[in-house]
PDB file of N, CA and C in Angstrom:
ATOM      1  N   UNK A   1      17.826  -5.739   2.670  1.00  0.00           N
ATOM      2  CA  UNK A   1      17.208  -7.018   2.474  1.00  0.00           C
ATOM      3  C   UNK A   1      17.773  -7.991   3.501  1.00  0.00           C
ATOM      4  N   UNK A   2      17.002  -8.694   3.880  1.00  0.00           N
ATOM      5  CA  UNK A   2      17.162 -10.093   4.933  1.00  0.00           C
ATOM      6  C   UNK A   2      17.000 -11.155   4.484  1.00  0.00           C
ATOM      7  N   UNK A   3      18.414 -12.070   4.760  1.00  0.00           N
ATOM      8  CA  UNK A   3      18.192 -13.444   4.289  1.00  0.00           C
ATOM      9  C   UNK A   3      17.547 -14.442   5.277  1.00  0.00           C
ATOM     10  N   UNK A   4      16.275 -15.033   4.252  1.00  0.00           N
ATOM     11  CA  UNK A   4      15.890 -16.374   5.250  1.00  0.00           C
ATOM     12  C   UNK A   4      16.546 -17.712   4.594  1.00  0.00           C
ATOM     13  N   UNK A   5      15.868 -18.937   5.467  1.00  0.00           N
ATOM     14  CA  UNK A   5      16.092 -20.140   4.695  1.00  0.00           C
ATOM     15  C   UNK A   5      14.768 -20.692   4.514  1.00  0.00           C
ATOM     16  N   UNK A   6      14.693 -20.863   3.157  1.00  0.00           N
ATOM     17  CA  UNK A   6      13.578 -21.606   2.953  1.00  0.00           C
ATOM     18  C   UNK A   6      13.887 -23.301   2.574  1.00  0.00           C
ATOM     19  N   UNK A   7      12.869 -24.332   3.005  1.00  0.00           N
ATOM     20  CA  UNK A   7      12.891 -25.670   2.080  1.00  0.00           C
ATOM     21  C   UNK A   7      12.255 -25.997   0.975  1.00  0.00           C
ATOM     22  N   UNK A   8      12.589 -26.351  -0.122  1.00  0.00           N
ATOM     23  CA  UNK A   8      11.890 -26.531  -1.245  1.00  0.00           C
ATOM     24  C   UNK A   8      11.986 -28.001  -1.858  1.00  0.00           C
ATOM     25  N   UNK A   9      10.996 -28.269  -2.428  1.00  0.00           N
ATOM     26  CA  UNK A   9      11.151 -29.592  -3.066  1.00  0.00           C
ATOM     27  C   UNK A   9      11.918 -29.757  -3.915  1.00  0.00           C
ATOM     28  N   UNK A  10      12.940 -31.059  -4.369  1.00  0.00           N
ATOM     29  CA  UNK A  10      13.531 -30.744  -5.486  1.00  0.00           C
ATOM     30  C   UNK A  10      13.643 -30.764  -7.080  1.00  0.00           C
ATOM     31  N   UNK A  11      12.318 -31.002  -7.010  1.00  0.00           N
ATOM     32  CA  UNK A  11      11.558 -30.955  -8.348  1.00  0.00           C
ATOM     33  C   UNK A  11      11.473 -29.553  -8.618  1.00  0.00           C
ATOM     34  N   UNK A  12      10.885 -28.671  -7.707  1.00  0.00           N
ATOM     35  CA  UNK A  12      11.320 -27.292  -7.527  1.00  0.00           C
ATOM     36  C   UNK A  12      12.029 -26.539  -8.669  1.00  0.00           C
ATOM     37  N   UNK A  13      13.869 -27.044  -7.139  1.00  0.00           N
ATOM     38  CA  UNK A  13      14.765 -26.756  -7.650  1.00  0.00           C
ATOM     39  C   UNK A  13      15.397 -26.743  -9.178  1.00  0.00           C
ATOM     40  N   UNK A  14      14.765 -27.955  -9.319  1.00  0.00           N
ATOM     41  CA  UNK A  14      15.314 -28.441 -10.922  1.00  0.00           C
ATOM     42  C   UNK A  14      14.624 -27.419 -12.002  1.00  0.00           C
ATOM     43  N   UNK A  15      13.113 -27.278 -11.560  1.00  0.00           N
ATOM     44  CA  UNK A  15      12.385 -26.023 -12.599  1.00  0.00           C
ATOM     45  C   UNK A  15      13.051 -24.709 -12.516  1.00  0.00           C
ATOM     46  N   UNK A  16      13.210 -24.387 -10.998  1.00  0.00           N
ATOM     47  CA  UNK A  16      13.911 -23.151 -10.670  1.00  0.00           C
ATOM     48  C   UNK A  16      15.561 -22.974 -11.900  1.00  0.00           C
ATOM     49  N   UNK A  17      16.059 -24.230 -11.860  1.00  0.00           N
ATOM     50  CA  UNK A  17      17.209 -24.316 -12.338  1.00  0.00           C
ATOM     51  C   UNK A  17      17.649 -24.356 -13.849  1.00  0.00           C
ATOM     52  N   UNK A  18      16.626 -24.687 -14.352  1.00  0.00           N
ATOM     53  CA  UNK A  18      16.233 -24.717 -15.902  1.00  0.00           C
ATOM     54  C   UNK A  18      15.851 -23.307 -15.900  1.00  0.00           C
ATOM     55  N   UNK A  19      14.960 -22.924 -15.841  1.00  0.00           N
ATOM     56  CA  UNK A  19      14.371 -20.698 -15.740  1.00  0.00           C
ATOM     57  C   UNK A  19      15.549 -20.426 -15.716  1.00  0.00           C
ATOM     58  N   UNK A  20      16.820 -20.644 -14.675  1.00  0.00           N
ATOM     59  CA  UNK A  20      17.930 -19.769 -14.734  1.00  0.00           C
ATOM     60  C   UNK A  20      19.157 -20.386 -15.619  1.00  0.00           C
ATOM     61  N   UNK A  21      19.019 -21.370 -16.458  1.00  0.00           N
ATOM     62  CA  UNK A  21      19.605 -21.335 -17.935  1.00  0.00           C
ATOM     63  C   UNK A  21      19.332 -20.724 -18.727  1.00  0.00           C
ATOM     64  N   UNK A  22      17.911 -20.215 -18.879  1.00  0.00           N
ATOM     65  CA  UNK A  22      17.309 -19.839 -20.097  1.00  0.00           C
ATOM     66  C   UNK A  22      16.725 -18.436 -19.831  1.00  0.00           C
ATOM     67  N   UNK A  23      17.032 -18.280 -18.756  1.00  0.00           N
ATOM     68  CA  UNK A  23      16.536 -16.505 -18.521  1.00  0.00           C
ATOM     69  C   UNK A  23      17.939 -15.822 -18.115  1.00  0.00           C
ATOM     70  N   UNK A  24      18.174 -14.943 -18.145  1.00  0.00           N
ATOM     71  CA  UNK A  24      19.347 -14.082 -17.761  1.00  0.00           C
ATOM     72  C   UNK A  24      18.945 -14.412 -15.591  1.00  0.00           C
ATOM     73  N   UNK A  25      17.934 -14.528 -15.368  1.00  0.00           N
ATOM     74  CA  UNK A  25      17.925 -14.632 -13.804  1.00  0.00           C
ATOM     75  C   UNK A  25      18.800 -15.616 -12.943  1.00  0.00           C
ATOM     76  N   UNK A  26      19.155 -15.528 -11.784  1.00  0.00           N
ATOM     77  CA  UNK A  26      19.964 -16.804 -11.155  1.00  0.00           C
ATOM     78  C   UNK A  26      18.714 -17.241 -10.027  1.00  0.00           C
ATOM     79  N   UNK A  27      18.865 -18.555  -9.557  1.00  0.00           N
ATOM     80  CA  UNK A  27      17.895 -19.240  -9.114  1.00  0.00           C
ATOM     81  C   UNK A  27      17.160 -18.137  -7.808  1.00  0.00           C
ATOM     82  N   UNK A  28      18.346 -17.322  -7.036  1.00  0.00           N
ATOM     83  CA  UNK A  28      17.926 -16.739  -6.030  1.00  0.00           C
ATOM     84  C   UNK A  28      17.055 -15.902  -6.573  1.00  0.00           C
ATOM     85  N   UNK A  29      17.520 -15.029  -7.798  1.00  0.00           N
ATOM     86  CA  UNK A  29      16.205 -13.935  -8.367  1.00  0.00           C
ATOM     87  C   UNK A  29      14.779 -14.415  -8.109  1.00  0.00           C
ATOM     88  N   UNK A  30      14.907 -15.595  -9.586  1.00  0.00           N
ATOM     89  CA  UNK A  30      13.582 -16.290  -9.784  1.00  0.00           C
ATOM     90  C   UNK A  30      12.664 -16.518  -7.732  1.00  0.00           C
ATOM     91  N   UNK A  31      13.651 -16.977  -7.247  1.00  0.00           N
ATOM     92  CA  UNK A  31      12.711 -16.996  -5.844  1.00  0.00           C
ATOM     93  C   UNK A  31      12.256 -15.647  -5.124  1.00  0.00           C
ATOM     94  N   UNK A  32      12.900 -14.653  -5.355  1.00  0.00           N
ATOM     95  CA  UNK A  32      12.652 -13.762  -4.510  1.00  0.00           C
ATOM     96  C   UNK A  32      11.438 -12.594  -5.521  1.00  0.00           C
ATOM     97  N   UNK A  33      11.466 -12.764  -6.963  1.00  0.00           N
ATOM     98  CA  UNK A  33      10.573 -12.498  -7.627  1.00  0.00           C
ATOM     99  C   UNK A  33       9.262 -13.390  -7.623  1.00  0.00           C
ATOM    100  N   UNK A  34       9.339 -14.715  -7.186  1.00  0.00           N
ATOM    101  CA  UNK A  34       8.136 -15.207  -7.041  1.00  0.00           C
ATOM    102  C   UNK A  34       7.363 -15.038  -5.487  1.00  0.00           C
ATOM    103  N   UNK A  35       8.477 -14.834  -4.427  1.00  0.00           N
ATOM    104  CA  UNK A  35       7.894 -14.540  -3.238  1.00  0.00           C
ATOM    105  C   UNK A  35       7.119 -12.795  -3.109  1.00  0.00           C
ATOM    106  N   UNK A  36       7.829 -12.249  -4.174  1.00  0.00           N
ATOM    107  CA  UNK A  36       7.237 -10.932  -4.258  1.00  0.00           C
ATOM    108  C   UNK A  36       6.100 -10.777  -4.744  1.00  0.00           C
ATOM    109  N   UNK A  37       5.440 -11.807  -6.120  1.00  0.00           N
ATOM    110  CA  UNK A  37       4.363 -12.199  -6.319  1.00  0.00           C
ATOM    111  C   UNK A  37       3.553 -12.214  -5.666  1.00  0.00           C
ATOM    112  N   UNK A  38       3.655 -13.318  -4.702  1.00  0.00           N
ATOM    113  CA  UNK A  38       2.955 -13.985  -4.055  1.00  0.00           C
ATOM    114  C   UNK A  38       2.450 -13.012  -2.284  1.00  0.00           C
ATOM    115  N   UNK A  39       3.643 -12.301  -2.530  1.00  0.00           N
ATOM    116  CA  UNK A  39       2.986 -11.670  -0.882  1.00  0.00           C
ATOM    117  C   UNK A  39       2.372 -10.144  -1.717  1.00  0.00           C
ATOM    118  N   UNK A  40       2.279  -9.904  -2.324  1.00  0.00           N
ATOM    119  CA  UNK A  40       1.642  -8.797  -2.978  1.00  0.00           C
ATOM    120  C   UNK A  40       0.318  -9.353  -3.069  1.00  0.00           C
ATOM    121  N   UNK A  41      -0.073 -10.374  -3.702  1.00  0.00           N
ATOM    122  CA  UNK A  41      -1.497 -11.530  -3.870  1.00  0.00           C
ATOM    123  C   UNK A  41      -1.813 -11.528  -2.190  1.00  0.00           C
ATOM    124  N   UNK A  42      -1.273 -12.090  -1.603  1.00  0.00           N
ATOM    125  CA  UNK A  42      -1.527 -12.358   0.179  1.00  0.00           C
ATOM    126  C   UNK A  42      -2.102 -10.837   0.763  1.00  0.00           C
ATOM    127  N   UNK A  43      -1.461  -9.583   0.392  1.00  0.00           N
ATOM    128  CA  UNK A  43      -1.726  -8.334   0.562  1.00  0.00           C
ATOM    129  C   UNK A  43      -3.267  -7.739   0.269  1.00  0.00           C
ATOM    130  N   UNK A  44      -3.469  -8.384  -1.146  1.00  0.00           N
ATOM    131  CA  UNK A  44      -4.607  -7.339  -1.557  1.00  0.00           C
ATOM    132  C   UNK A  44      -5.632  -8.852  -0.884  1.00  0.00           C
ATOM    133  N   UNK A  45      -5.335  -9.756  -0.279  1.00  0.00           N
ATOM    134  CA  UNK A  45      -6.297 -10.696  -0.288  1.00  0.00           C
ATOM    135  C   UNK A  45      -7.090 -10.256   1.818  1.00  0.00           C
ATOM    136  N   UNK A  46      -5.867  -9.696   2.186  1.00  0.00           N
ATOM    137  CA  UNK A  46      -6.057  -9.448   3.596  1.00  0.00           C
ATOM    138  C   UNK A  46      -6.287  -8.002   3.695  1.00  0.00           C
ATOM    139  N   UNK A  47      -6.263  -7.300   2.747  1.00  0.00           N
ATOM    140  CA  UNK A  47      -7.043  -5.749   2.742  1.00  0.00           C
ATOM    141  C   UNK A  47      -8.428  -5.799   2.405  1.00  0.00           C
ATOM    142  N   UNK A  48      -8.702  -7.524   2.333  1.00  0.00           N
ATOM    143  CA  UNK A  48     -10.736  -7.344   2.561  1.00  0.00           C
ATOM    144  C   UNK A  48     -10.830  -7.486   3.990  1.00  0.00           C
ATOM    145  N   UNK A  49     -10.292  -8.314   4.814  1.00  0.00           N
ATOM    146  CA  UNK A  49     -10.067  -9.028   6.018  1.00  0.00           C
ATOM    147  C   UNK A  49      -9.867  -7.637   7.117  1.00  0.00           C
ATOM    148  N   UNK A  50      -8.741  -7.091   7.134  1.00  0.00           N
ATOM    149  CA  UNK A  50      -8.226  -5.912   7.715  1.00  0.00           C
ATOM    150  C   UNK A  50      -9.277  -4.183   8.015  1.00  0.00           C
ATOM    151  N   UNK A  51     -10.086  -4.275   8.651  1.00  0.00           N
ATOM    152  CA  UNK A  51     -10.374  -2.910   8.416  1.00  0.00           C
ATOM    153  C   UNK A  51      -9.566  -1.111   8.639  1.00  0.00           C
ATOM    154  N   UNK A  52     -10.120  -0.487   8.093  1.00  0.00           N
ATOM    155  CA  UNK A  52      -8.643   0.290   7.674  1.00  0.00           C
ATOM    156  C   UNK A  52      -8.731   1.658   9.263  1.00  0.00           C
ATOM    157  N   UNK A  53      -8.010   2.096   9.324  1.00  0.00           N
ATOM    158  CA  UNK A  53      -7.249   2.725  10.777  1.00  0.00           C
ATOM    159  C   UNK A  53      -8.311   4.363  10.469  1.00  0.00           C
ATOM    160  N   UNK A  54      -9.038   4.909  11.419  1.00  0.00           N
ATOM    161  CA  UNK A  54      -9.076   6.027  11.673  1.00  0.00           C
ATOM    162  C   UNK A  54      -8.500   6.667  11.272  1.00  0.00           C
ATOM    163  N   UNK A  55      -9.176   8.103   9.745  1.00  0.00           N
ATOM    164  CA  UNK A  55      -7.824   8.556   9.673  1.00  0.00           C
ATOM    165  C   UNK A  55      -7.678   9.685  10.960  1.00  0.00           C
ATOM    166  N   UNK A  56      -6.903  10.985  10.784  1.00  0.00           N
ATOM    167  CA  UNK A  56      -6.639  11.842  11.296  1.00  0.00           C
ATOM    168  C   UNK A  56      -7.087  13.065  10.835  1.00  0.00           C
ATOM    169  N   UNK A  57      -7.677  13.743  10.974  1.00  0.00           N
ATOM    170  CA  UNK A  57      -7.586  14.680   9.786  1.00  0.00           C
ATOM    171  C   UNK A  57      -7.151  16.395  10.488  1.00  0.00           C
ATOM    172  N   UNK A  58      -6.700  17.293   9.683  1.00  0.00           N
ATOM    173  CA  UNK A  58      -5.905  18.224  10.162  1.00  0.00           C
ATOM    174  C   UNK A  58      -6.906  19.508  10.734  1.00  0.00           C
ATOM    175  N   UNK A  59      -6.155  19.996  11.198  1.00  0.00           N
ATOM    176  CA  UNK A  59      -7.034  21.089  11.946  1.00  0.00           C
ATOM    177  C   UNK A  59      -7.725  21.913  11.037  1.00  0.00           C
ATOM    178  N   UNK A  60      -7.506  22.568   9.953  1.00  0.00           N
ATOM    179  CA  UNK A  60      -8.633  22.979   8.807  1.00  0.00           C
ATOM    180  C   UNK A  60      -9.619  22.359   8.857  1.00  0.00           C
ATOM    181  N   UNK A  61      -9.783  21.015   8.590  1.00  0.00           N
ATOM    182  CA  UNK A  61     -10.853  19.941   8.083  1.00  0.00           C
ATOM    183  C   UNK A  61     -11.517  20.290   9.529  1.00  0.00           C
ATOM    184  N   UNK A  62     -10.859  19.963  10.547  1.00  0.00           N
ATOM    185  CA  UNK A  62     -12.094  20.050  11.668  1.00  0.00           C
ATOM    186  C   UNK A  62     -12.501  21.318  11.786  1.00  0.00           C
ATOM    187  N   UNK A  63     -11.802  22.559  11.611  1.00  0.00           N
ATOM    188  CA  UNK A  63     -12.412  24.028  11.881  1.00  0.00           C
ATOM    189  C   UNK A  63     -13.614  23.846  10.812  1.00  0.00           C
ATOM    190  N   UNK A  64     -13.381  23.998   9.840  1.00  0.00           N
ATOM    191  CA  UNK A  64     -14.708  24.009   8.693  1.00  0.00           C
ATOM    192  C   UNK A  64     -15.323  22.810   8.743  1.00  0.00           C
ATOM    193  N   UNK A  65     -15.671  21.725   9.253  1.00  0.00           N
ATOM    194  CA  UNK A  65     -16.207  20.942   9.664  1.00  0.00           C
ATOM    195  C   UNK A  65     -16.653  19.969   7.946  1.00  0.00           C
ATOM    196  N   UNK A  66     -15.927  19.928   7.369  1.00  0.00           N
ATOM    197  CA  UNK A  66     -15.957  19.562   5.943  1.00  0.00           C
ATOM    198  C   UNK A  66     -15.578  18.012   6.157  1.00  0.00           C
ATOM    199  N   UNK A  67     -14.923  16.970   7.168  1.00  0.00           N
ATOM    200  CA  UNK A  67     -14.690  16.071   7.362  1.00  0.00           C
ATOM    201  C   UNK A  67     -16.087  15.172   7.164  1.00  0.00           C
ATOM    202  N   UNK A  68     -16.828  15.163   8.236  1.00  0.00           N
ATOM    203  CA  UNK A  68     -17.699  14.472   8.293  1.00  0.00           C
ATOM    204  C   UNK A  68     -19.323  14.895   7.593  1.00  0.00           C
ATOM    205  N   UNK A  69     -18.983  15.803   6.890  1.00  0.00           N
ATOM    206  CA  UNK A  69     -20.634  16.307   6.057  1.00  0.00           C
ATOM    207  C   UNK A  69     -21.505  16.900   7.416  1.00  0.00           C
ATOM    208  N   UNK A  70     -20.638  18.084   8.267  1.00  0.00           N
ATOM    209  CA  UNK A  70     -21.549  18.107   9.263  1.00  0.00           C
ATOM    210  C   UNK A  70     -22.525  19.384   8.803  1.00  0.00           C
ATOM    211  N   UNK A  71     -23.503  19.807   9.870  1.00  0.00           N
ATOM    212  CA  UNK A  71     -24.541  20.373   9.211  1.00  0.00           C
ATOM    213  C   UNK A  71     -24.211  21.833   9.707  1.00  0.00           C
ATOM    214  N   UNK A  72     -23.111  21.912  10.417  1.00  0.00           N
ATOM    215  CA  UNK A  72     -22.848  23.453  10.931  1.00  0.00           C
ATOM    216  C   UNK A  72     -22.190  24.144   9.511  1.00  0.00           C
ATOM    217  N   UNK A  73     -23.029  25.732   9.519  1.00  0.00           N
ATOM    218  CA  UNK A  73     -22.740  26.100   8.619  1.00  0.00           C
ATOM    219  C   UNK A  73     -20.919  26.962   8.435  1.00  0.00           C
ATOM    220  N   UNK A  74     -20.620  27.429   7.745  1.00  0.00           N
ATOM    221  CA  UNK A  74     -19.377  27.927   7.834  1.00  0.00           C
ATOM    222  C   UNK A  74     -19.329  29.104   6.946  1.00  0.00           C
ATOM    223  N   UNK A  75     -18.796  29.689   7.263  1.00  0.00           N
ATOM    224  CA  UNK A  75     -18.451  31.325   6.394  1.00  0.00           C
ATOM    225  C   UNK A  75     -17.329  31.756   5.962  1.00  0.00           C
ATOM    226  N   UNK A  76     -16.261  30.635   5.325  1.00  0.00           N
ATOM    227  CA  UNK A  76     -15.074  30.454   4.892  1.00  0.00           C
ATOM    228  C   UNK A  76     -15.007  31.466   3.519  1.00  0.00           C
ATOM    229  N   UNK A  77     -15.748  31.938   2.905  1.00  0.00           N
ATOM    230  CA  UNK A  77     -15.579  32.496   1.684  1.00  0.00           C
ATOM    231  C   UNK A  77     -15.812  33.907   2.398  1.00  0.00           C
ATOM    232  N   UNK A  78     -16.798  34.002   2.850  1.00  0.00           N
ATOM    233  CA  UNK A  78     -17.273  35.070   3.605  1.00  0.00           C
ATOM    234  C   UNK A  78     -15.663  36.007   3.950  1.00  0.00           C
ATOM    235  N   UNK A  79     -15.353  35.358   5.088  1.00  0.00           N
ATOM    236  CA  UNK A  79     -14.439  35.707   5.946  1.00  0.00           C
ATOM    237  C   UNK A  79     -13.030  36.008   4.540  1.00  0.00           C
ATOM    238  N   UNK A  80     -12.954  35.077   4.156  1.00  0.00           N
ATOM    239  CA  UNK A  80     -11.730  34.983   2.944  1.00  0.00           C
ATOM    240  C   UNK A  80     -12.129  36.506   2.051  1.00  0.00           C
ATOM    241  N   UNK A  81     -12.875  36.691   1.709  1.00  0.00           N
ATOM    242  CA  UNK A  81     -13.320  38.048   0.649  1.00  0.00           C
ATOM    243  C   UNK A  81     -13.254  38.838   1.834  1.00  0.00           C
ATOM    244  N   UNK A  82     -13.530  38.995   3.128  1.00  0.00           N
ATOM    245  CA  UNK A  82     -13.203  40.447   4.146  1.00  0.00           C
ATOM    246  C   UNK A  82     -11.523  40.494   3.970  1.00  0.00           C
ATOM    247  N   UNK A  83     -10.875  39.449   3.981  1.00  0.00           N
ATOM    248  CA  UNK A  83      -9.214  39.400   3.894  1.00  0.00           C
ATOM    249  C   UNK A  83      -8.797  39.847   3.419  1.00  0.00           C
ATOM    250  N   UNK A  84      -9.049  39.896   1.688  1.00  0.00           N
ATOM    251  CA  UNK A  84      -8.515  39.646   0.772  1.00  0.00           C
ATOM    252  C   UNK A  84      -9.309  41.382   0.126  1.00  0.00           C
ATOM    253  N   UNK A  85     -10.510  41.620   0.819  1.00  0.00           N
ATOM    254  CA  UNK A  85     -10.574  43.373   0.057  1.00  0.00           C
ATOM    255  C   UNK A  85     -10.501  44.211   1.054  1.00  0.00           C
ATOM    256  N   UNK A  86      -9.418  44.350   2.017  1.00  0.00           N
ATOM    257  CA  UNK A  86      -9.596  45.259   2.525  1.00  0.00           C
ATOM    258  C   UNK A  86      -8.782  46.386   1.877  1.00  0.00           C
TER     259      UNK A  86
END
C-alpha cells in the first residue's frame, strides 16, 4: 500500500471522527474504506466508456476454428475416435 495526502474539509474530519468513536475503525480505515467504495463505483462506471482488448485465443480454438463461428468444417471427433480405437 502507498501513502497519499489528501485535503479534506473539516466538517469532514469531525464526521470521520465521531464513526471512529463509535465504530471499532480509526479515521484512516473509515477513509481508505470509503476511497475503496468509491473507485470500485468509478470502475464499473468507465467499463461502459472503455472498450474491452482483443482477446487472444489459443492455438486449439484457431485449429478447430470454433473462435469465430467459422463455416469451415472440422473432423475433431472423427479424427479423436481413429485415436482412441485403434
Amino acid at each position: 500500500m502507498k501513502r497519499y495526502q489528501v485535503y479534506l474539509d473539516p466538517r469532514k474530519i469531525e464526521t470521520l471522527d465521531e464513526a471512529a468513536e463509535i465504530t471499532p475503525f480509526t479515521r484512516s480505515k473509515l477513509i481508505q474504506e470509503a476511497v475503496d467504495a468509491a473507485s470500485g463505483r468509478i470502475g464499473n462506471l468507465l467499463s461502459v466508456y472503455i472498450t474491452p482488448k482483443k482477446r487472444s485465443y489459443s492455438a486449439l480454438d484457431k485449429m478447430t476454428n470454433l473462435v469465430k463461428g467459422g463455416k469451415k468444417k472440422t473432423r475433431s471427433s472423427t479424427n479423436a475416435d481413429e485415436i482412441y480405437y485403434r
